[in-house]
Protein backbone atom coordinates (compact mmCIF):
# COMPACT_ATOMS: atom_id res chain seq x y z
CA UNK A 1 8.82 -6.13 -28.02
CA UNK A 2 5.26 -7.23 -27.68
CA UNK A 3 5.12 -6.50 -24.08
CA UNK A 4 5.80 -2.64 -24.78
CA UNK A 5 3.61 -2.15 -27.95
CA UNK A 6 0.81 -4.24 -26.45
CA UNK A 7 0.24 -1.32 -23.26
CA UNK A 8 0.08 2.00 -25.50
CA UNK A 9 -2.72 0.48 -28.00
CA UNK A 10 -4.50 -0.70 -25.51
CA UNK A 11 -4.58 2.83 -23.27
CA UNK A 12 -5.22 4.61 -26.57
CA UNK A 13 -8.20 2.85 -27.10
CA UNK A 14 -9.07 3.38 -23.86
CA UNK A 15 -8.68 7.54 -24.31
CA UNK A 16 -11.08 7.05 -27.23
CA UNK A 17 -13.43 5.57 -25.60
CA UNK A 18 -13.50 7.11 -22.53
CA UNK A 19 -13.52 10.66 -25.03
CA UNK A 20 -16.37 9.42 -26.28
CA UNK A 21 -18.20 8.54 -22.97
CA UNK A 22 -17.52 11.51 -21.95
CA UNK A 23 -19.20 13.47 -24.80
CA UNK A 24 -21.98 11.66 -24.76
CA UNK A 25 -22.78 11.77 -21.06
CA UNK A 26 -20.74 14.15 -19.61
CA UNK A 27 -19.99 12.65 -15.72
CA UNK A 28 -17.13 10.53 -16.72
CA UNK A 29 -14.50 13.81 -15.77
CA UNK A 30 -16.48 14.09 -12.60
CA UNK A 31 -16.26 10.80 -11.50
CA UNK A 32 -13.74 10.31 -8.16
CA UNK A 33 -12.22 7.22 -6.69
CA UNK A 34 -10.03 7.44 -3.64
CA UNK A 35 -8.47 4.20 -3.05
CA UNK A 36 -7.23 3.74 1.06
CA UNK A 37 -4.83 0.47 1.22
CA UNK A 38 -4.11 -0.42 4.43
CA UNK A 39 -0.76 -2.60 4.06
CA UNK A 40 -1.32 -6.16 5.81
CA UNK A 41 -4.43 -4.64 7.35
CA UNK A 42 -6.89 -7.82 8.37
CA UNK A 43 -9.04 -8.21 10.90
CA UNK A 44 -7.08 -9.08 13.46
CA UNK A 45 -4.78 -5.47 12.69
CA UNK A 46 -8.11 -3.93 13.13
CA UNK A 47 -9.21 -5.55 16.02
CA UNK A 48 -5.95 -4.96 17.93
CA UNK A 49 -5.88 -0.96 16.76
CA UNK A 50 -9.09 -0.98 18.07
CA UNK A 51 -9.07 -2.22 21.72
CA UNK A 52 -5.80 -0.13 21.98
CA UNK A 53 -6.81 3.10 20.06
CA UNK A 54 -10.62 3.46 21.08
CA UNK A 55 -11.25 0.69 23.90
CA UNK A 56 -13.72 -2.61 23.80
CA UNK A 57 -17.15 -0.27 23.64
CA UNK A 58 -15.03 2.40 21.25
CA UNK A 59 -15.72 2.35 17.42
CA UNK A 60 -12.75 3.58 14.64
CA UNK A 61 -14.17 5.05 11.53
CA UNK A 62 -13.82 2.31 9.43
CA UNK A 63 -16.47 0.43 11.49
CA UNK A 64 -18.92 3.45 11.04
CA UNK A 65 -18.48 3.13 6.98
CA UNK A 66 -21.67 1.96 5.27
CA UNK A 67 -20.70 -0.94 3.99
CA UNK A 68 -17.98 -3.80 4.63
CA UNK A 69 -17.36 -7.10 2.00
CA UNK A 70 -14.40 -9.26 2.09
CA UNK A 71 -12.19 -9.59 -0.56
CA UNK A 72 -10.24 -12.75 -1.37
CA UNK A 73 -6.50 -12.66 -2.17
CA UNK A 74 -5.49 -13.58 -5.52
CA UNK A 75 -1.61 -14.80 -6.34
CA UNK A 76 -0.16 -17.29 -8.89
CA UNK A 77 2.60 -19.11 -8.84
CA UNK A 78 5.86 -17.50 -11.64
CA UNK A 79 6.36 -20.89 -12.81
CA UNK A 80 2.52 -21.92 -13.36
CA UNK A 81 0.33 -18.74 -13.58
CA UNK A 82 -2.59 -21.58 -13.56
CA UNK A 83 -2.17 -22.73 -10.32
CA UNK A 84 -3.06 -20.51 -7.35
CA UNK A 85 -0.69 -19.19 -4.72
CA UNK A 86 -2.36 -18.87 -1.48
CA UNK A 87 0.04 -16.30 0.32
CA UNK A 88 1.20 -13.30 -1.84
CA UNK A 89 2.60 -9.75 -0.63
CA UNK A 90 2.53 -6.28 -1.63
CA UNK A 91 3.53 -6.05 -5.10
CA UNK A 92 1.24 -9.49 -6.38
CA UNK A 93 -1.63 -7.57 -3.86
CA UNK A 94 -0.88 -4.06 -5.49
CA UNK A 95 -0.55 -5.76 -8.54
CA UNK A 96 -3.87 -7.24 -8.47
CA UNK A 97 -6.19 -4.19 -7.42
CA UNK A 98 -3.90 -1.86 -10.25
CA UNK A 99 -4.57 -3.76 -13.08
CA UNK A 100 -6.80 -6.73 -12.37
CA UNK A 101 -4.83 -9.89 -12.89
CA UNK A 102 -3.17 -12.21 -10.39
CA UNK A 103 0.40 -12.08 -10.95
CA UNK A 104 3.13 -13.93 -9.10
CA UNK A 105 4.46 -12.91 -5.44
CA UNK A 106 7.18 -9.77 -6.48
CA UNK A 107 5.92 -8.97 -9.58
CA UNK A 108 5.31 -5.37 -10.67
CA UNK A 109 2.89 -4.17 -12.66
CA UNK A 110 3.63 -7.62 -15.63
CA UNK A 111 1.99 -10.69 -15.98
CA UNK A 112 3.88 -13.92 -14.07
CA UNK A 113 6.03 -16.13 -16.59
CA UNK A 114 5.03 -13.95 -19.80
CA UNK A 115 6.40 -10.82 -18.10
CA UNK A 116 4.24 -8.28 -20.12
CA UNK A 117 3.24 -5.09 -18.82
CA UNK A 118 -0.31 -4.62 -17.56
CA UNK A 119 -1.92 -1.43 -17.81
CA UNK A 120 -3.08 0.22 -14.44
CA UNK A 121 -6.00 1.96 -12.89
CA UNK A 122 -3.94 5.29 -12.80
CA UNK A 123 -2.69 4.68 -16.62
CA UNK A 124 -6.36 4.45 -17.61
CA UNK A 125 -7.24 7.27 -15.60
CA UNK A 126 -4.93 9.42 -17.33
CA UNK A 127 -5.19 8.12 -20.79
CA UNK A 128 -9.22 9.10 -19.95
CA UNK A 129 -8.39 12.51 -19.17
CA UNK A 130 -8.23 11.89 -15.20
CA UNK A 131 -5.77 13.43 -12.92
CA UNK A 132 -3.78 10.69 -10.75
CA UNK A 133 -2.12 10.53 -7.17
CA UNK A 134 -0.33 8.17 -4.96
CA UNK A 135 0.27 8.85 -1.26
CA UNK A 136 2.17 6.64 0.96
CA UNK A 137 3.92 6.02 3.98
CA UNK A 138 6.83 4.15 2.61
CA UNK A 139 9.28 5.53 0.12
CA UNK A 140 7.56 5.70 -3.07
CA UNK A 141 9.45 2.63 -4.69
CA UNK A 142 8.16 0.29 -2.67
CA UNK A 143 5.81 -2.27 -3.82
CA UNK A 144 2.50 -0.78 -3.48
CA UNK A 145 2.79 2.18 -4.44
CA UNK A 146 5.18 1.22 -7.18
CA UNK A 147 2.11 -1.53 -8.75
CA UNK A 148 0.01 1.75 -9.48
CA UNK A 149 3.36 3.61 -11.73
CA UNK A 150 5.43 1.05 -13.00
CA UNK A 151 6.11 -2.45 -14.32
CA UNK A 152 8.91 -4.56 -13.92
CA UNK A 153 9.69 -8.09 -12.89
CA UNK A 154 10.98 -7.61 -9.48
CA UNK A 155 9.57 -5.61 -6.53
CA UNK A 156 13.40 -4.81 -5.23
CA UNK A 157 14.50 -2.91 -8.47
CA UNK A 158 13.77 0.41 -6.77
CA UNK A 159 16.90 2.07 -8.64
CA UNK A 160 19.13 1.39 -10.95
CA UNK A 161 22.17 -0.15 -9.08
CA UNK A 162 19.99 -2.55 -7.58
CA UNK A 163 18.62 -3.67 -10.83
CA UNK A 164 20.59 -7.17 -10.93
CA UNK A 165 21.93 -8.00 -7.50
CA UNK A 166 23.06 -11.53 -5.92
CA UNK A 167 21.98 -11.79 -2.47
CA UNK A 168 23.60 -15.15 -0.98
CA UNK A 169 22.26 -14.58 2.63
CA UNK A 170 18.91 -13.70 1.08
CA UNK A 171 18.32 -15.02 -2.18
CA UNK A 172 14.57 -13.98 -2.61
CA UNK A 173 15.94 -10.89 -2.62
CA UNK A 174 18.36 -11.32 -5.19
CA UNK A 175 17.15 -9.50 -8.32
CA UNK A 176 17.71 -9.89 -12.45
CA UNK A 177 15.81 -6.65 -14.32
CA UNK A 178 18.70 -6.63 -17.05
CA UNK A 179 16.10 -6.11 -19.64
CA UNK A 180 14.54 -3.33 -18.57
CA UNK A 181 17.51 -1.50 -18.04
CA UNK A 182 17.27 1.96 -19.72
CA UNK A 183 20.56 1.08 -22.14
CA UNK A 184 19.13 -2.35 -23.13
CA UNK A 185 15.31 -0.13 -24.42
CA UNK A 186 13.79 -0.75 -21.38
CA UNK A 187 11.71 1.91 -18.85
CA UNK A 188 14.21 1.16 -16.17
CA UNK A 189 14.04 0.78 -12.21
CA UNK A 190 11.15 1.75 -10.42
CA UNK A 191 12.66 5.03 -9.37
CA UNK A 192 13.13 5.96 -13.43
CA UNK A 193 9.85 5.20 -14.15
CA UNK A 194 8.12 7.58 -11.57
CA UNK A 195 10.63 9.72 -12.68
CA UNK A 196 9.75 9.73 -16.39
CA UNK A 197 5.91 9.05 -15.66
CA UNK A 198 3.02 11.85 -15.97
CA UNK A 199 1.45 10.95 -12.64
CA UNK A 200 0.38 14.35 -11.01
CA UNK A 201 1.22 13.69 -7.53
CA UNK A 202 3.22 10.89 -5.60
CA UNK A 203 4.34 11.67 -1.67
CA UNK A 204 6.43 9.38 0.62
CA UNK A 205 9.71 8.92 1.00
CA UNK A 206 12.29 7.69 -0.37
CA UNK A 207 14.47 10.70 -1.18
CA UNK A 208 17.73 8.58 -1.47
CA UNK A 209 15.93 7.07 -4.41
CA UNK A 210 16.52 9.81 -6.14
CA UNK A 211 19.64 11.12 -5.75
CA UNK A 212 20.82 7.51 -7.54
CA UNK A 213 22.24 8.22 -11.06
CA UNK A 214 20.10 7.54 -14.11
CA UNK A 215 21.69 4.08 -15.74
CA UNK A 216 24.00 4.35 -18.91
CA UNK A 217 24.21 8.51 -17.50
CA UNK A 218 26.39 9.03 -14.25
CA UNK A 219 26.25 12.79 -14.47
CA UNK A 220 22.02 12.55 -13.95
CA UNK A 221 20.49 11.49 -11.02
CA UNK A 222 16.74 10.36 -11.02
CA UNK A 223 15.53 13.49 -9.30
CA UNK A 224 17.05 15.73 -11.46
CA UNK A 225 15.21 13.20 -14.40
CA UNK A 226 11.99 14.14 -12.69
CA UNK A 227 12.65 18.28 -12.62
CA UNK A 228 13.10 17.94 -16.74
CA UNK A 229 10.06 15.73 -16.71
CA UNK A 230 8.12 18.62 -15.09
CA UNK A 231 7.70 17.64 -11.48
CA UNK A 232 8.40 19.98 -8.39
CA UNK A 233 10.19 17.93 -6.00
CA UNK A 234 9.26 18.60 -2.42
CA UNK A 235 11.42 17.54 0.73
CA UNK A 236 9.95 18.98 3.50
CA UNK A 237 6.23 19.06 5.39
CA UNK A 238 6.17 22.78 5.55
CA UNK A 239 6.04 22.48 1.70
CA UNK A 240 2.64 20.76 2.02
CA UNK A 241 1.09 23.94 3.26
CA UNK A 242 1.22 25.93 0.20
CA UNK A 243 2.16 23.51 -2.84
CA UNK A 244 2.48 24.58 -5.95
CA UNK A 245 -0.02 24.85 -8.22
CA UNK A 246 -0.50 23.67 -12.19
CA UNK A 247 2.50 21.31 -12.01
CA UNK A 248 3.15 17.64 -11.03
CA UNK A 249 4.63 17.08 -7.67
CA UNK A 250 6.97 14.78 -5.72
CA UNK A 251 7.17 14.76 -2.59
CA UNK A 252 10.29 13.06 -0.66
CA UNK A 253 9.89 13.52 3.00
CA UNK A 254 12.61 11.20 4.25
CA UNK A 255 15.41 9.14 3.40
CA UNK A 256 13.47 5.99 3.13
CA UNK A 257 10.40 4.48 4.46
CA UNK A 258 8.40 7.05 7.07
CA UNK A 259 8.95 6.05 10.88
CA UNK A 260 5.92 5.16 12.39
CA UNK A 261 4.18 7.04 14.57
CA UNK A 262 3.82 5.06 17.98
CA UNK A 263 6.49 2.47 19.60
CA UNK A 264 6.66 0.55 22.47
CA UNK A 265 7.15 1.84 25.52
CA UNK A 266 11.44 2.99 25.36
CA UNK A 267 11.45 0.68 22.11
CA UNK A 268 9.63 -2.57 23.64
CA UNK A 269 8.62 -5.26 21.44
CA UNK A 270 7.40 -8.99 21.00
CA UNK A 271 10.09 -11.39 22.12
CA UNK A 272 9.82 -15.31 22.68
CA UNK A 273 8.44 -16.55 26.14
CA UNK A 274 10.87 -18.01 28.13
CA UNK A 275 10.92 -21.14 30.35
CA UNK A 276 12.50 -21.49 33.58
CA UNK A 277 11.97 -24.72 35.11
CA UNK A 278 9.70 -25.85 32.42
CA UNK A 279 6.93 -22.87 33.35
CA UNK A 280 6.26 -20.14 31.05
CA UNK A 281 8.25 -16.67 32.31
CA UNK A 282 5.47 -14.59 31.10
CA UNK A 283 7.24 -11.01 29.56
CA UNK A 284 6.34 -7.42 31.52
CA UNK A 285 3.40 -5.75 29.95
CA UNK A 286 4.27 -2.24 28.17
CA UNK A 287 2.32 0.36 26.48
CA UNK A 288 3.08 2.33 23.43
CA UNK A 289 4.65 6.24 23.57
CA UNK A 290 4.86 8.57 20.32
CA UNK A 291 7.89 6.98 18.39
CA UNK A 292 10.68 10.30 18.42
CA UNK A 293 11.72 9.29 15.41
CA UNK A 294 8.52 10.52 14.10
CA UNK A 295 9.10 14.00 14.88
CA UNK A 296 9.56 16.53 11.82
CA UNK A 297 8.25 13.68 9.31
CA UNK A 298 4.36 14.25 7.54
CA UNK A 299 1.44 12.59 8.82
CA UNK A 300 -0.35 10.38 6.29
CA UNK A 301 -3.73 12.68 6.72
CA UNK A 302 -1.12 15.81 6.30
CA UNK A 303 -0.17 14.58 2.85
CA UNK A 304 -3.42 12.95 1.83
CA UNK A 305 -5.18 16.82 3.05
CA UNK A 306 -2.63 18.67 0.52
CA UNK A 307 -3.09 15.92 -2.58
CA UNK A 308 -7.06 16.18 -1.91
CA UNK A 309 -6.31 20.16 -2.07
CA UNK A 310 -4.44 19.89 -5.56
CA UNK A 311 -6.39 17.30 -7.15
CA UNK A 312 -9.58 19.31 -6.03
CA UNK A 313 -8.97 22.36 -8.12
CA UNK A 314 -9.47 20.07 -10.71
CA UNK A 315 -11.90 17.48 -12.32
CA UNK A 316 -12.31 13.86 -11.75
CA UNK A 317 -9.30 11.81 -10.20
CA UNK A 318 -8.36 8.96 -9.09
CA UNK A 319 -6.37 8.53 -5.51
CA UNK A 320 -4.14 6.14 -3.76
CA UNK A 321 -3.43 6.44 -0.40
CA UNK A 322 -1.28 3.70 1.93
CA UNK A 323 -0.29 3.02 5.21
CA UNK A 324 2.48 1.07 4.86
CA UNK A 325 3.63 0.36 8.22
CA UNK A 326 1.50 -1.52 9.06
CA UNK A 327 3.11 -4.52 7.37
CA UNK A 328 6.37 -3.68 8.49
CA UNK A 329 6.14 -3.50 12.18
CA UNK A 330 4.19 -6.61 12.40
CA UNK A 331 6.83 -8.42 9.77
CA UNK A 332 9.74 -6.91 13.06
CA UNK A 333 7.23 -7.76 16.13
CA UNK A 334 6.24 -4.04 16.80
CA UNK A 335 2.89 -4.06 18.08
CA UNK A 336 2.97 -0.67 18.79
CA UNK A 337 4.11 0.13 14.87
CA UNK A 338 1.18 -1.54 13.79
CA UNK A 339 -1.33 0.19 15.81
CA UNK A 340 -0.51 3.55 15.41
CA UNK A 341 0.14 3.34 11.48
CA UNK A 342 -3.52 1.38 11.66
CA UNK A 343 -4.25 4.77 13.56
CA UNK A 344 -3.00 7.29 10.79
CA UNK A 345 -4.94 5.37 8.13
CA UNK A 346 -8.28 5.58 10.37
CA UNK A 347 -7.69 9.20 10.46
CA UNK A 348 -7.31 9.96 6.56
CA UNK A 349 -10.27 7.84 5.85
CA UNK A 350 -12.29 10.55 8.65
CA UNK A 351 -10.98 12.94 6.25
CA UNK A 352 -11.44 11.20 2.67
CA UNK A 353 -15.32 10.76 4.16
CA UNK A 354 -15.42 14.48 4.95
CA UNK A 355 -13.84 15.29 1.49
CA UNK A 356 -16.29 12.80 -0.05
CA UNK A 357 -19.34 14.16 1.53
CA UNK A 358 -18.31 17.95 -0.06
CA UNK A 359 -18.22 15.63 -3.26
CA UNK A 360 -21.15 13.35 -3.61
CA UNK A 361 -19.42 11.81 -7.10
CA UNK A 362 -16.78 10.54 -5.20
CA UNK A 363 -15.99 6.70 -4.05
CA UNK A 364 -14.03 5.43 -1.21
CA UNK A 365 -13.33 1.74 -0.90
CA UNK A 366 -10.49 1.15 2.00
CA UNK A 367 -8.93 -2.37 1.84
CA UNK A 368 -5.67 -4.38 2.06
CA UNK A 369 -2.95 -6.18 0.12
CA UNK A 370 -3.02 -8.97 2.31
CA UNK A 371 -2.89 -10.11 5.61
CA UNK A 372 -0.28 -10.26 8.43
CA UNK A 373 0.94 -11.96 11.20
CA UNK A 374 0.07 -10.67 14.35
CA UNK A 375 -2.53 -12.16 16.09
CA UNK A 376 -4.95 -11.31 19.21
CA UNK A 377 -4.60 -13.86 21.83
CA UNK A 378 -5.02 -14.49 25.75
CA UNK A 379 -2.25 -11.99 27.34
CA UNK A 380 -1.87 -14.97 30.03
CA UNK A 381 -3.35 -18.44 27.94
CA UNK A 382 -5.69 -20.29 30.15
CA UNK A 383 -3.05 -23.39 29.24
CA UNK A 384 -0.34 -21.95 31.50
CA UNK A 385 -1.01 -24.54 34.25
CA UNK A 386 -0.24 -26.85 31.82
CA UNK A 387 2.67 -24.87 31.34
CA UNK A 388 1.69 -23.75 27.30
CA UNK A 389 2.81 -20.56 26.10
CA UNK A 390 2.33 -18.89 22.68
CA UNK A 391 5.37 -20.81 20.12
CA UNK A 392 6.52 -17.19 18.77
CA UNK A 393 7.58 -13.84 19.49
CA UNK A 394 4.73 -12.22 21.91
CA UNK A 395 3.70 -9.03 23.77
CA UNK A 396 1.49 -8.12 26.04
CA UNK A 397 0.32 -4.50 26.18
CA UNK A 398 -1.06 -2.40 28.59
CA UNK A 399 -4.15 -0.37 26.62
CA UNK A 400 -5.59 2.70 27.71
CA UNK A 401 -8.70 1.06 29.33
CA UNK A 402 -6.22 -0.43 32.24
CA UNK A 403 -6.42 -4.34 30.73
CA UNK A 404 -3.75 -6.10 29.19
CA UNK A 405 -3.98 -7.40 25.52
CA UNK A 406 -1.37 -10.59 24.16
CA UNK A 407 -0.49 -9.79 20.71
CA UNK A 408 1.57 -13.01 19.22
CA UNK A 409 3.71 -13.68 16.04
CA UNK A 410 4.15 -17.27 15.57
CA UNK A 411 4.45 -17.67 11.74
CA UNK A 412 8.09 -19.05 11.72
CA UNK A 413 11.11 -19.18 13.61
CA UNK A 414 13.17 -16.88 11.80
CA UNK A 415 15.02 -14.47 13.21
CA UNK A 416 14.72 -11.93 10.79
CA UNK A 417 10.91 -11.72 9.93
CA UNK A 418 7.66 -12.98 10.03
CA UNK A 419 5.74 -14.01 6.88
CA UNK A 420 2.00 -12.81 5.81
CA UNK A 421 -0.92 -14.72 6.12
CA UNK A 422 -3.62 -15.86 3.20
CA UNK A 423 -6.59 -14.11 4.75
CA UNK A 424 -9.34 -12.69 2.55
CA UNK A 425 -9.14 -9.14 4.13
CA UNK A 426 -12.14 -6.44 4.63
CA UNK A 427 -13.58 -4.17 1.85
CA UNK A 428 -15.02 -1.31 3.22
CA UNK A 429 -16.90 0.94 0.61
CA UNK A 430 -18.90 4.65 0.36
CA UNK A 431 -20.42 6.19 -1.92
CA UNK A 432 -22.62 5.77 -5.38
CA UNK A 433 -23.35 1.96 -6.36
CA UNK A 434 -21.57 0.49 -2.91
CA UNK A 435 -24.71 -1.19 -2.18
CA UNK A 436 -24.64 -3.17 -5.32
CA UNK A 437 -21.77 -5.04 -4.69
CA UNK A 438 -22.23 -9.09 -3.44
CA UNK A 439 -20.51 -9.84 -0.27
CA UNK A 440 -17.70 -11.66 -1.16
CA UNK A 441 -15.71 -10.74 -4.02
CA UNK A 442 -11.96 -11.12 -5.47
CA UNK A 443 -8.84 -8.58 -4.78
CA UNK A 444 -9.08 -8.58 -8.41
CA UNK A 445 -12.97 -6.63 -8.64
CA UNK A 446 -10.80 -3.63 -6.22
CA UNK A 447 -9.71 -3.09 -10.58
CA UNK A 448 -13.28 -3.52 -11.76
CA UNK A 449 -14.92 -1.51 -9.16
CA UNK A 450 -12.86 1.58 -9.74
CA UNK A 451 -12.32 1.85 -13.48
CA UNK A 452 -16.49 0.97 -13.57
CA UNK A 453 -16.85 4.12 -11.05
CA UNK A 454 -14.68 6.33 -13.27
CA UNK A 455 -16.25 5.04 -16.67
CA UNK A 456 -13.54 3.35 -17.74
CA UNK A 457 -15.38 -0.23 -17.31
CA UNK A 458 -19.26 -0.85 -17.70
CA UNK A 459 -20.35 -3.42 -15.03
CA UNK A 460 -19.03 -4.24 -11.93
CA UNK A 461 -17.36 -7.22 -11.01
CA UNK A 462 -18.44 -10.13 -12.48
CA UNK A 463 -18.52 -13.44 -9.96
């Protein structure tokens, strides 16, 4: 019971204050943060994107951004918040930069062992007056997206028939969210909460989501939850051309998760280098070719263009934009995946700069959740006479400039994924009071920086 009390006090005293703030001063309703999360984006994503996308002597956008920081990764362990966790993923990184604690890896929106909800950035926002927005490349249950709108104890209780679930081939992803089940008082799955929430704008996909029935009512489905709850659901890309205005929006452009953009060459990926003789067989070289899958699905600028559109008829607001692929084709070996959803987020922060240019109030910081596995290495290691080859899957791609480039994944020897790394990953900010920051700080200040920005905090991250 404590857990839900604890949340509404504390984002009503945030409305007062921020009321109050804002009649004294007046810029707090101004005030604009857009929030770019590049998912598993390190340096060495960046690096790779790069030589492919713009060549050795090219430059993306994010390298022409005033100013770059690194921010360290912060994760706990469930059984022993106390004791640090070097590794985490999506929903302990989206966890941290919503709300500003270091929860355990899986872990929504609530504090590890206690399980108590934490209020987010986007909460506060609202509770301050603020309009809110979430766009994403994955469907919009996933974790990152769902750290920003929801709290639960388990990233994988997307909807409500997956809220308790034994997985015996994988049991990390088994899942026990019995007590927030809608018919025991709780807010429900992930999907139910976005459903029930008063965000104004959330786009991905994810569609099937919401078609699920509410739980404890078969005759409801989530979506249809939503429409009561005042959103317009939209479904397809021509939709984002002329959206509707003066109502909260939802926008489900495919079944699940987006398909990313580029692929290898007729589906090529990474694969393990085989021996013949004892000598490394060193794989053909491909190049990457727009991924047909692709075709009819949003762009991540075409969405982020259309919520920029909404929320600018408006006041002060505070957006969250993702590429999400990234993470996924480097957890499936899909070098081409990687750096053409690395692409797409390069080209909304072009237009987030342009938009924040029109609107001097407004800050960008562009970061990441954590880092990945892929790794640039020696498309041929100067070790092959000594017959050495890279231990994991590996590619080598053929870039645009005529060279070759060896992309490896080496974290494991699974054969269903590869694991992240424990990186500190980049921090790339513009706009008022980016200068200020120290060069170094936690995933944690991502929190601080924002709500100080929209007047919701009053210094910025202490170190």
């Amino acid at each position: 019971m404590f857990k839900r009390l604890l949340m509404p006090a504390l984002l009503a005293a945030i409305a007062g204050c921020a009321a109050q703030t804002a009649g004294q001063s007046g810029p707090l309703l101004n005030a604009k943060v857009i929030l770019v999360i590049g998912d598993g984006m390190d340096d060495q994503q960046i690096a790779i994107a790069r030589d492919y996308l713009v060549g050795m002597d090219g430059r993306l956008t994010l390298d022409r951004m005033p100013e770059r920081i690194s921010a360290q990764v912060r994760t706990v362990y469930e059984d022993d918040p106390g004791r640090p966790k070097y590794v985490g993923d999506s929903a302990s990184g989206g966890t941290a930069m919503a709300a500003g604690v270091p929860v355990s890896v899986g872990r929504i929106g609530t504090t590890a062992g206690s399980d108590q909800d934490l209020p987010n950035i986007l909460e506060m926002a609202r509770a301050a007056g603020l309009k809110t927005a979430i766009v994403t490349t994955s469907r919009i249950t996933d974790a990152t997206p769902a750290s920003f709108v929801a709290h639960i104890n388990n990233r994988y209780c997307q909807v409500p028939e997956e809220m308790v679930k034994v997985d015996e081939d994988f049991p990390q992803d088994s899942t026990d969210c019995s007590a927030d089940y809608k018919t025991n008082g709780g807010p429900g799955s992930i999907a139910e909460q976005i459903a029930d929430s008063d965000i104004d704008l959330i786009f991905g996909g994810g569609s099937s989501d919401f078609d699920a029935f509410i739980d404890g009512v078969e005759s409801q489905t989530v979506g249809q939850t939503a429409l009561a709850n005042g959103f317009e659901i939209l479904r397809s890309p021509e939709e984002l051309e002329d959206p509707p205005d003066d109502t909260k929006l939802i926008g489900l452009f495919a079944s699940g998760h987006l398909p990313e953009l580029l692929r290898g060459t007729d589906g090529a990926r990474a694969e393990f280098v085989e021996h013949v003789d004892g000598k490394p067989v060193w794989p053909e070289a491909f190049g990457c070719e727009e991924n047909p899958a692709h075709e009819g699905a949003p762009k991540l600028v075409d969405m982020t263009a259309t919520a920029l559109d909404v929320l600018g008829r408006r006041q002060g607001f505070m957006l969250v934009i993702e590429s999400a692929s990234i993470d996924k084709a480097s957890h499936y070996w899909r070098p081409c995946g990687h750096i053409g959803e690395l692409g797409q987020l390069d080209e909304t922060v072009q237009l987030v700069l342009d938009y924040a240019a029109r609107n001097p109030e407004t800050l960008v910081l562009v970061t990441a959740d954590h880092g990945s596995s892929a790794q640039l290495v020696p498309e041929k290691t100067d070790l092959s006479l000594q017959n050495a080859a890279p231990p994991g899957r590996f590619a080598r791609i053929l870039t645009p400039e005529g060279s070759v480039m060896g992309v490896s994944y080496a974290t494991n020897d699974s054969p269903f994924w590869e694991d992240h790394s424990g990186v500190h990953v980049p921090l790339y900010l513009s706009g008022p009071r980016a200068t200020e920051l120290p060069q170094f700080v936690y995933q944690t200040d991502v929190f601080n920086i924002a709500a100080t920005h929209l007047g919701l905090a009053d210094s910025w991250p202490r170190q």
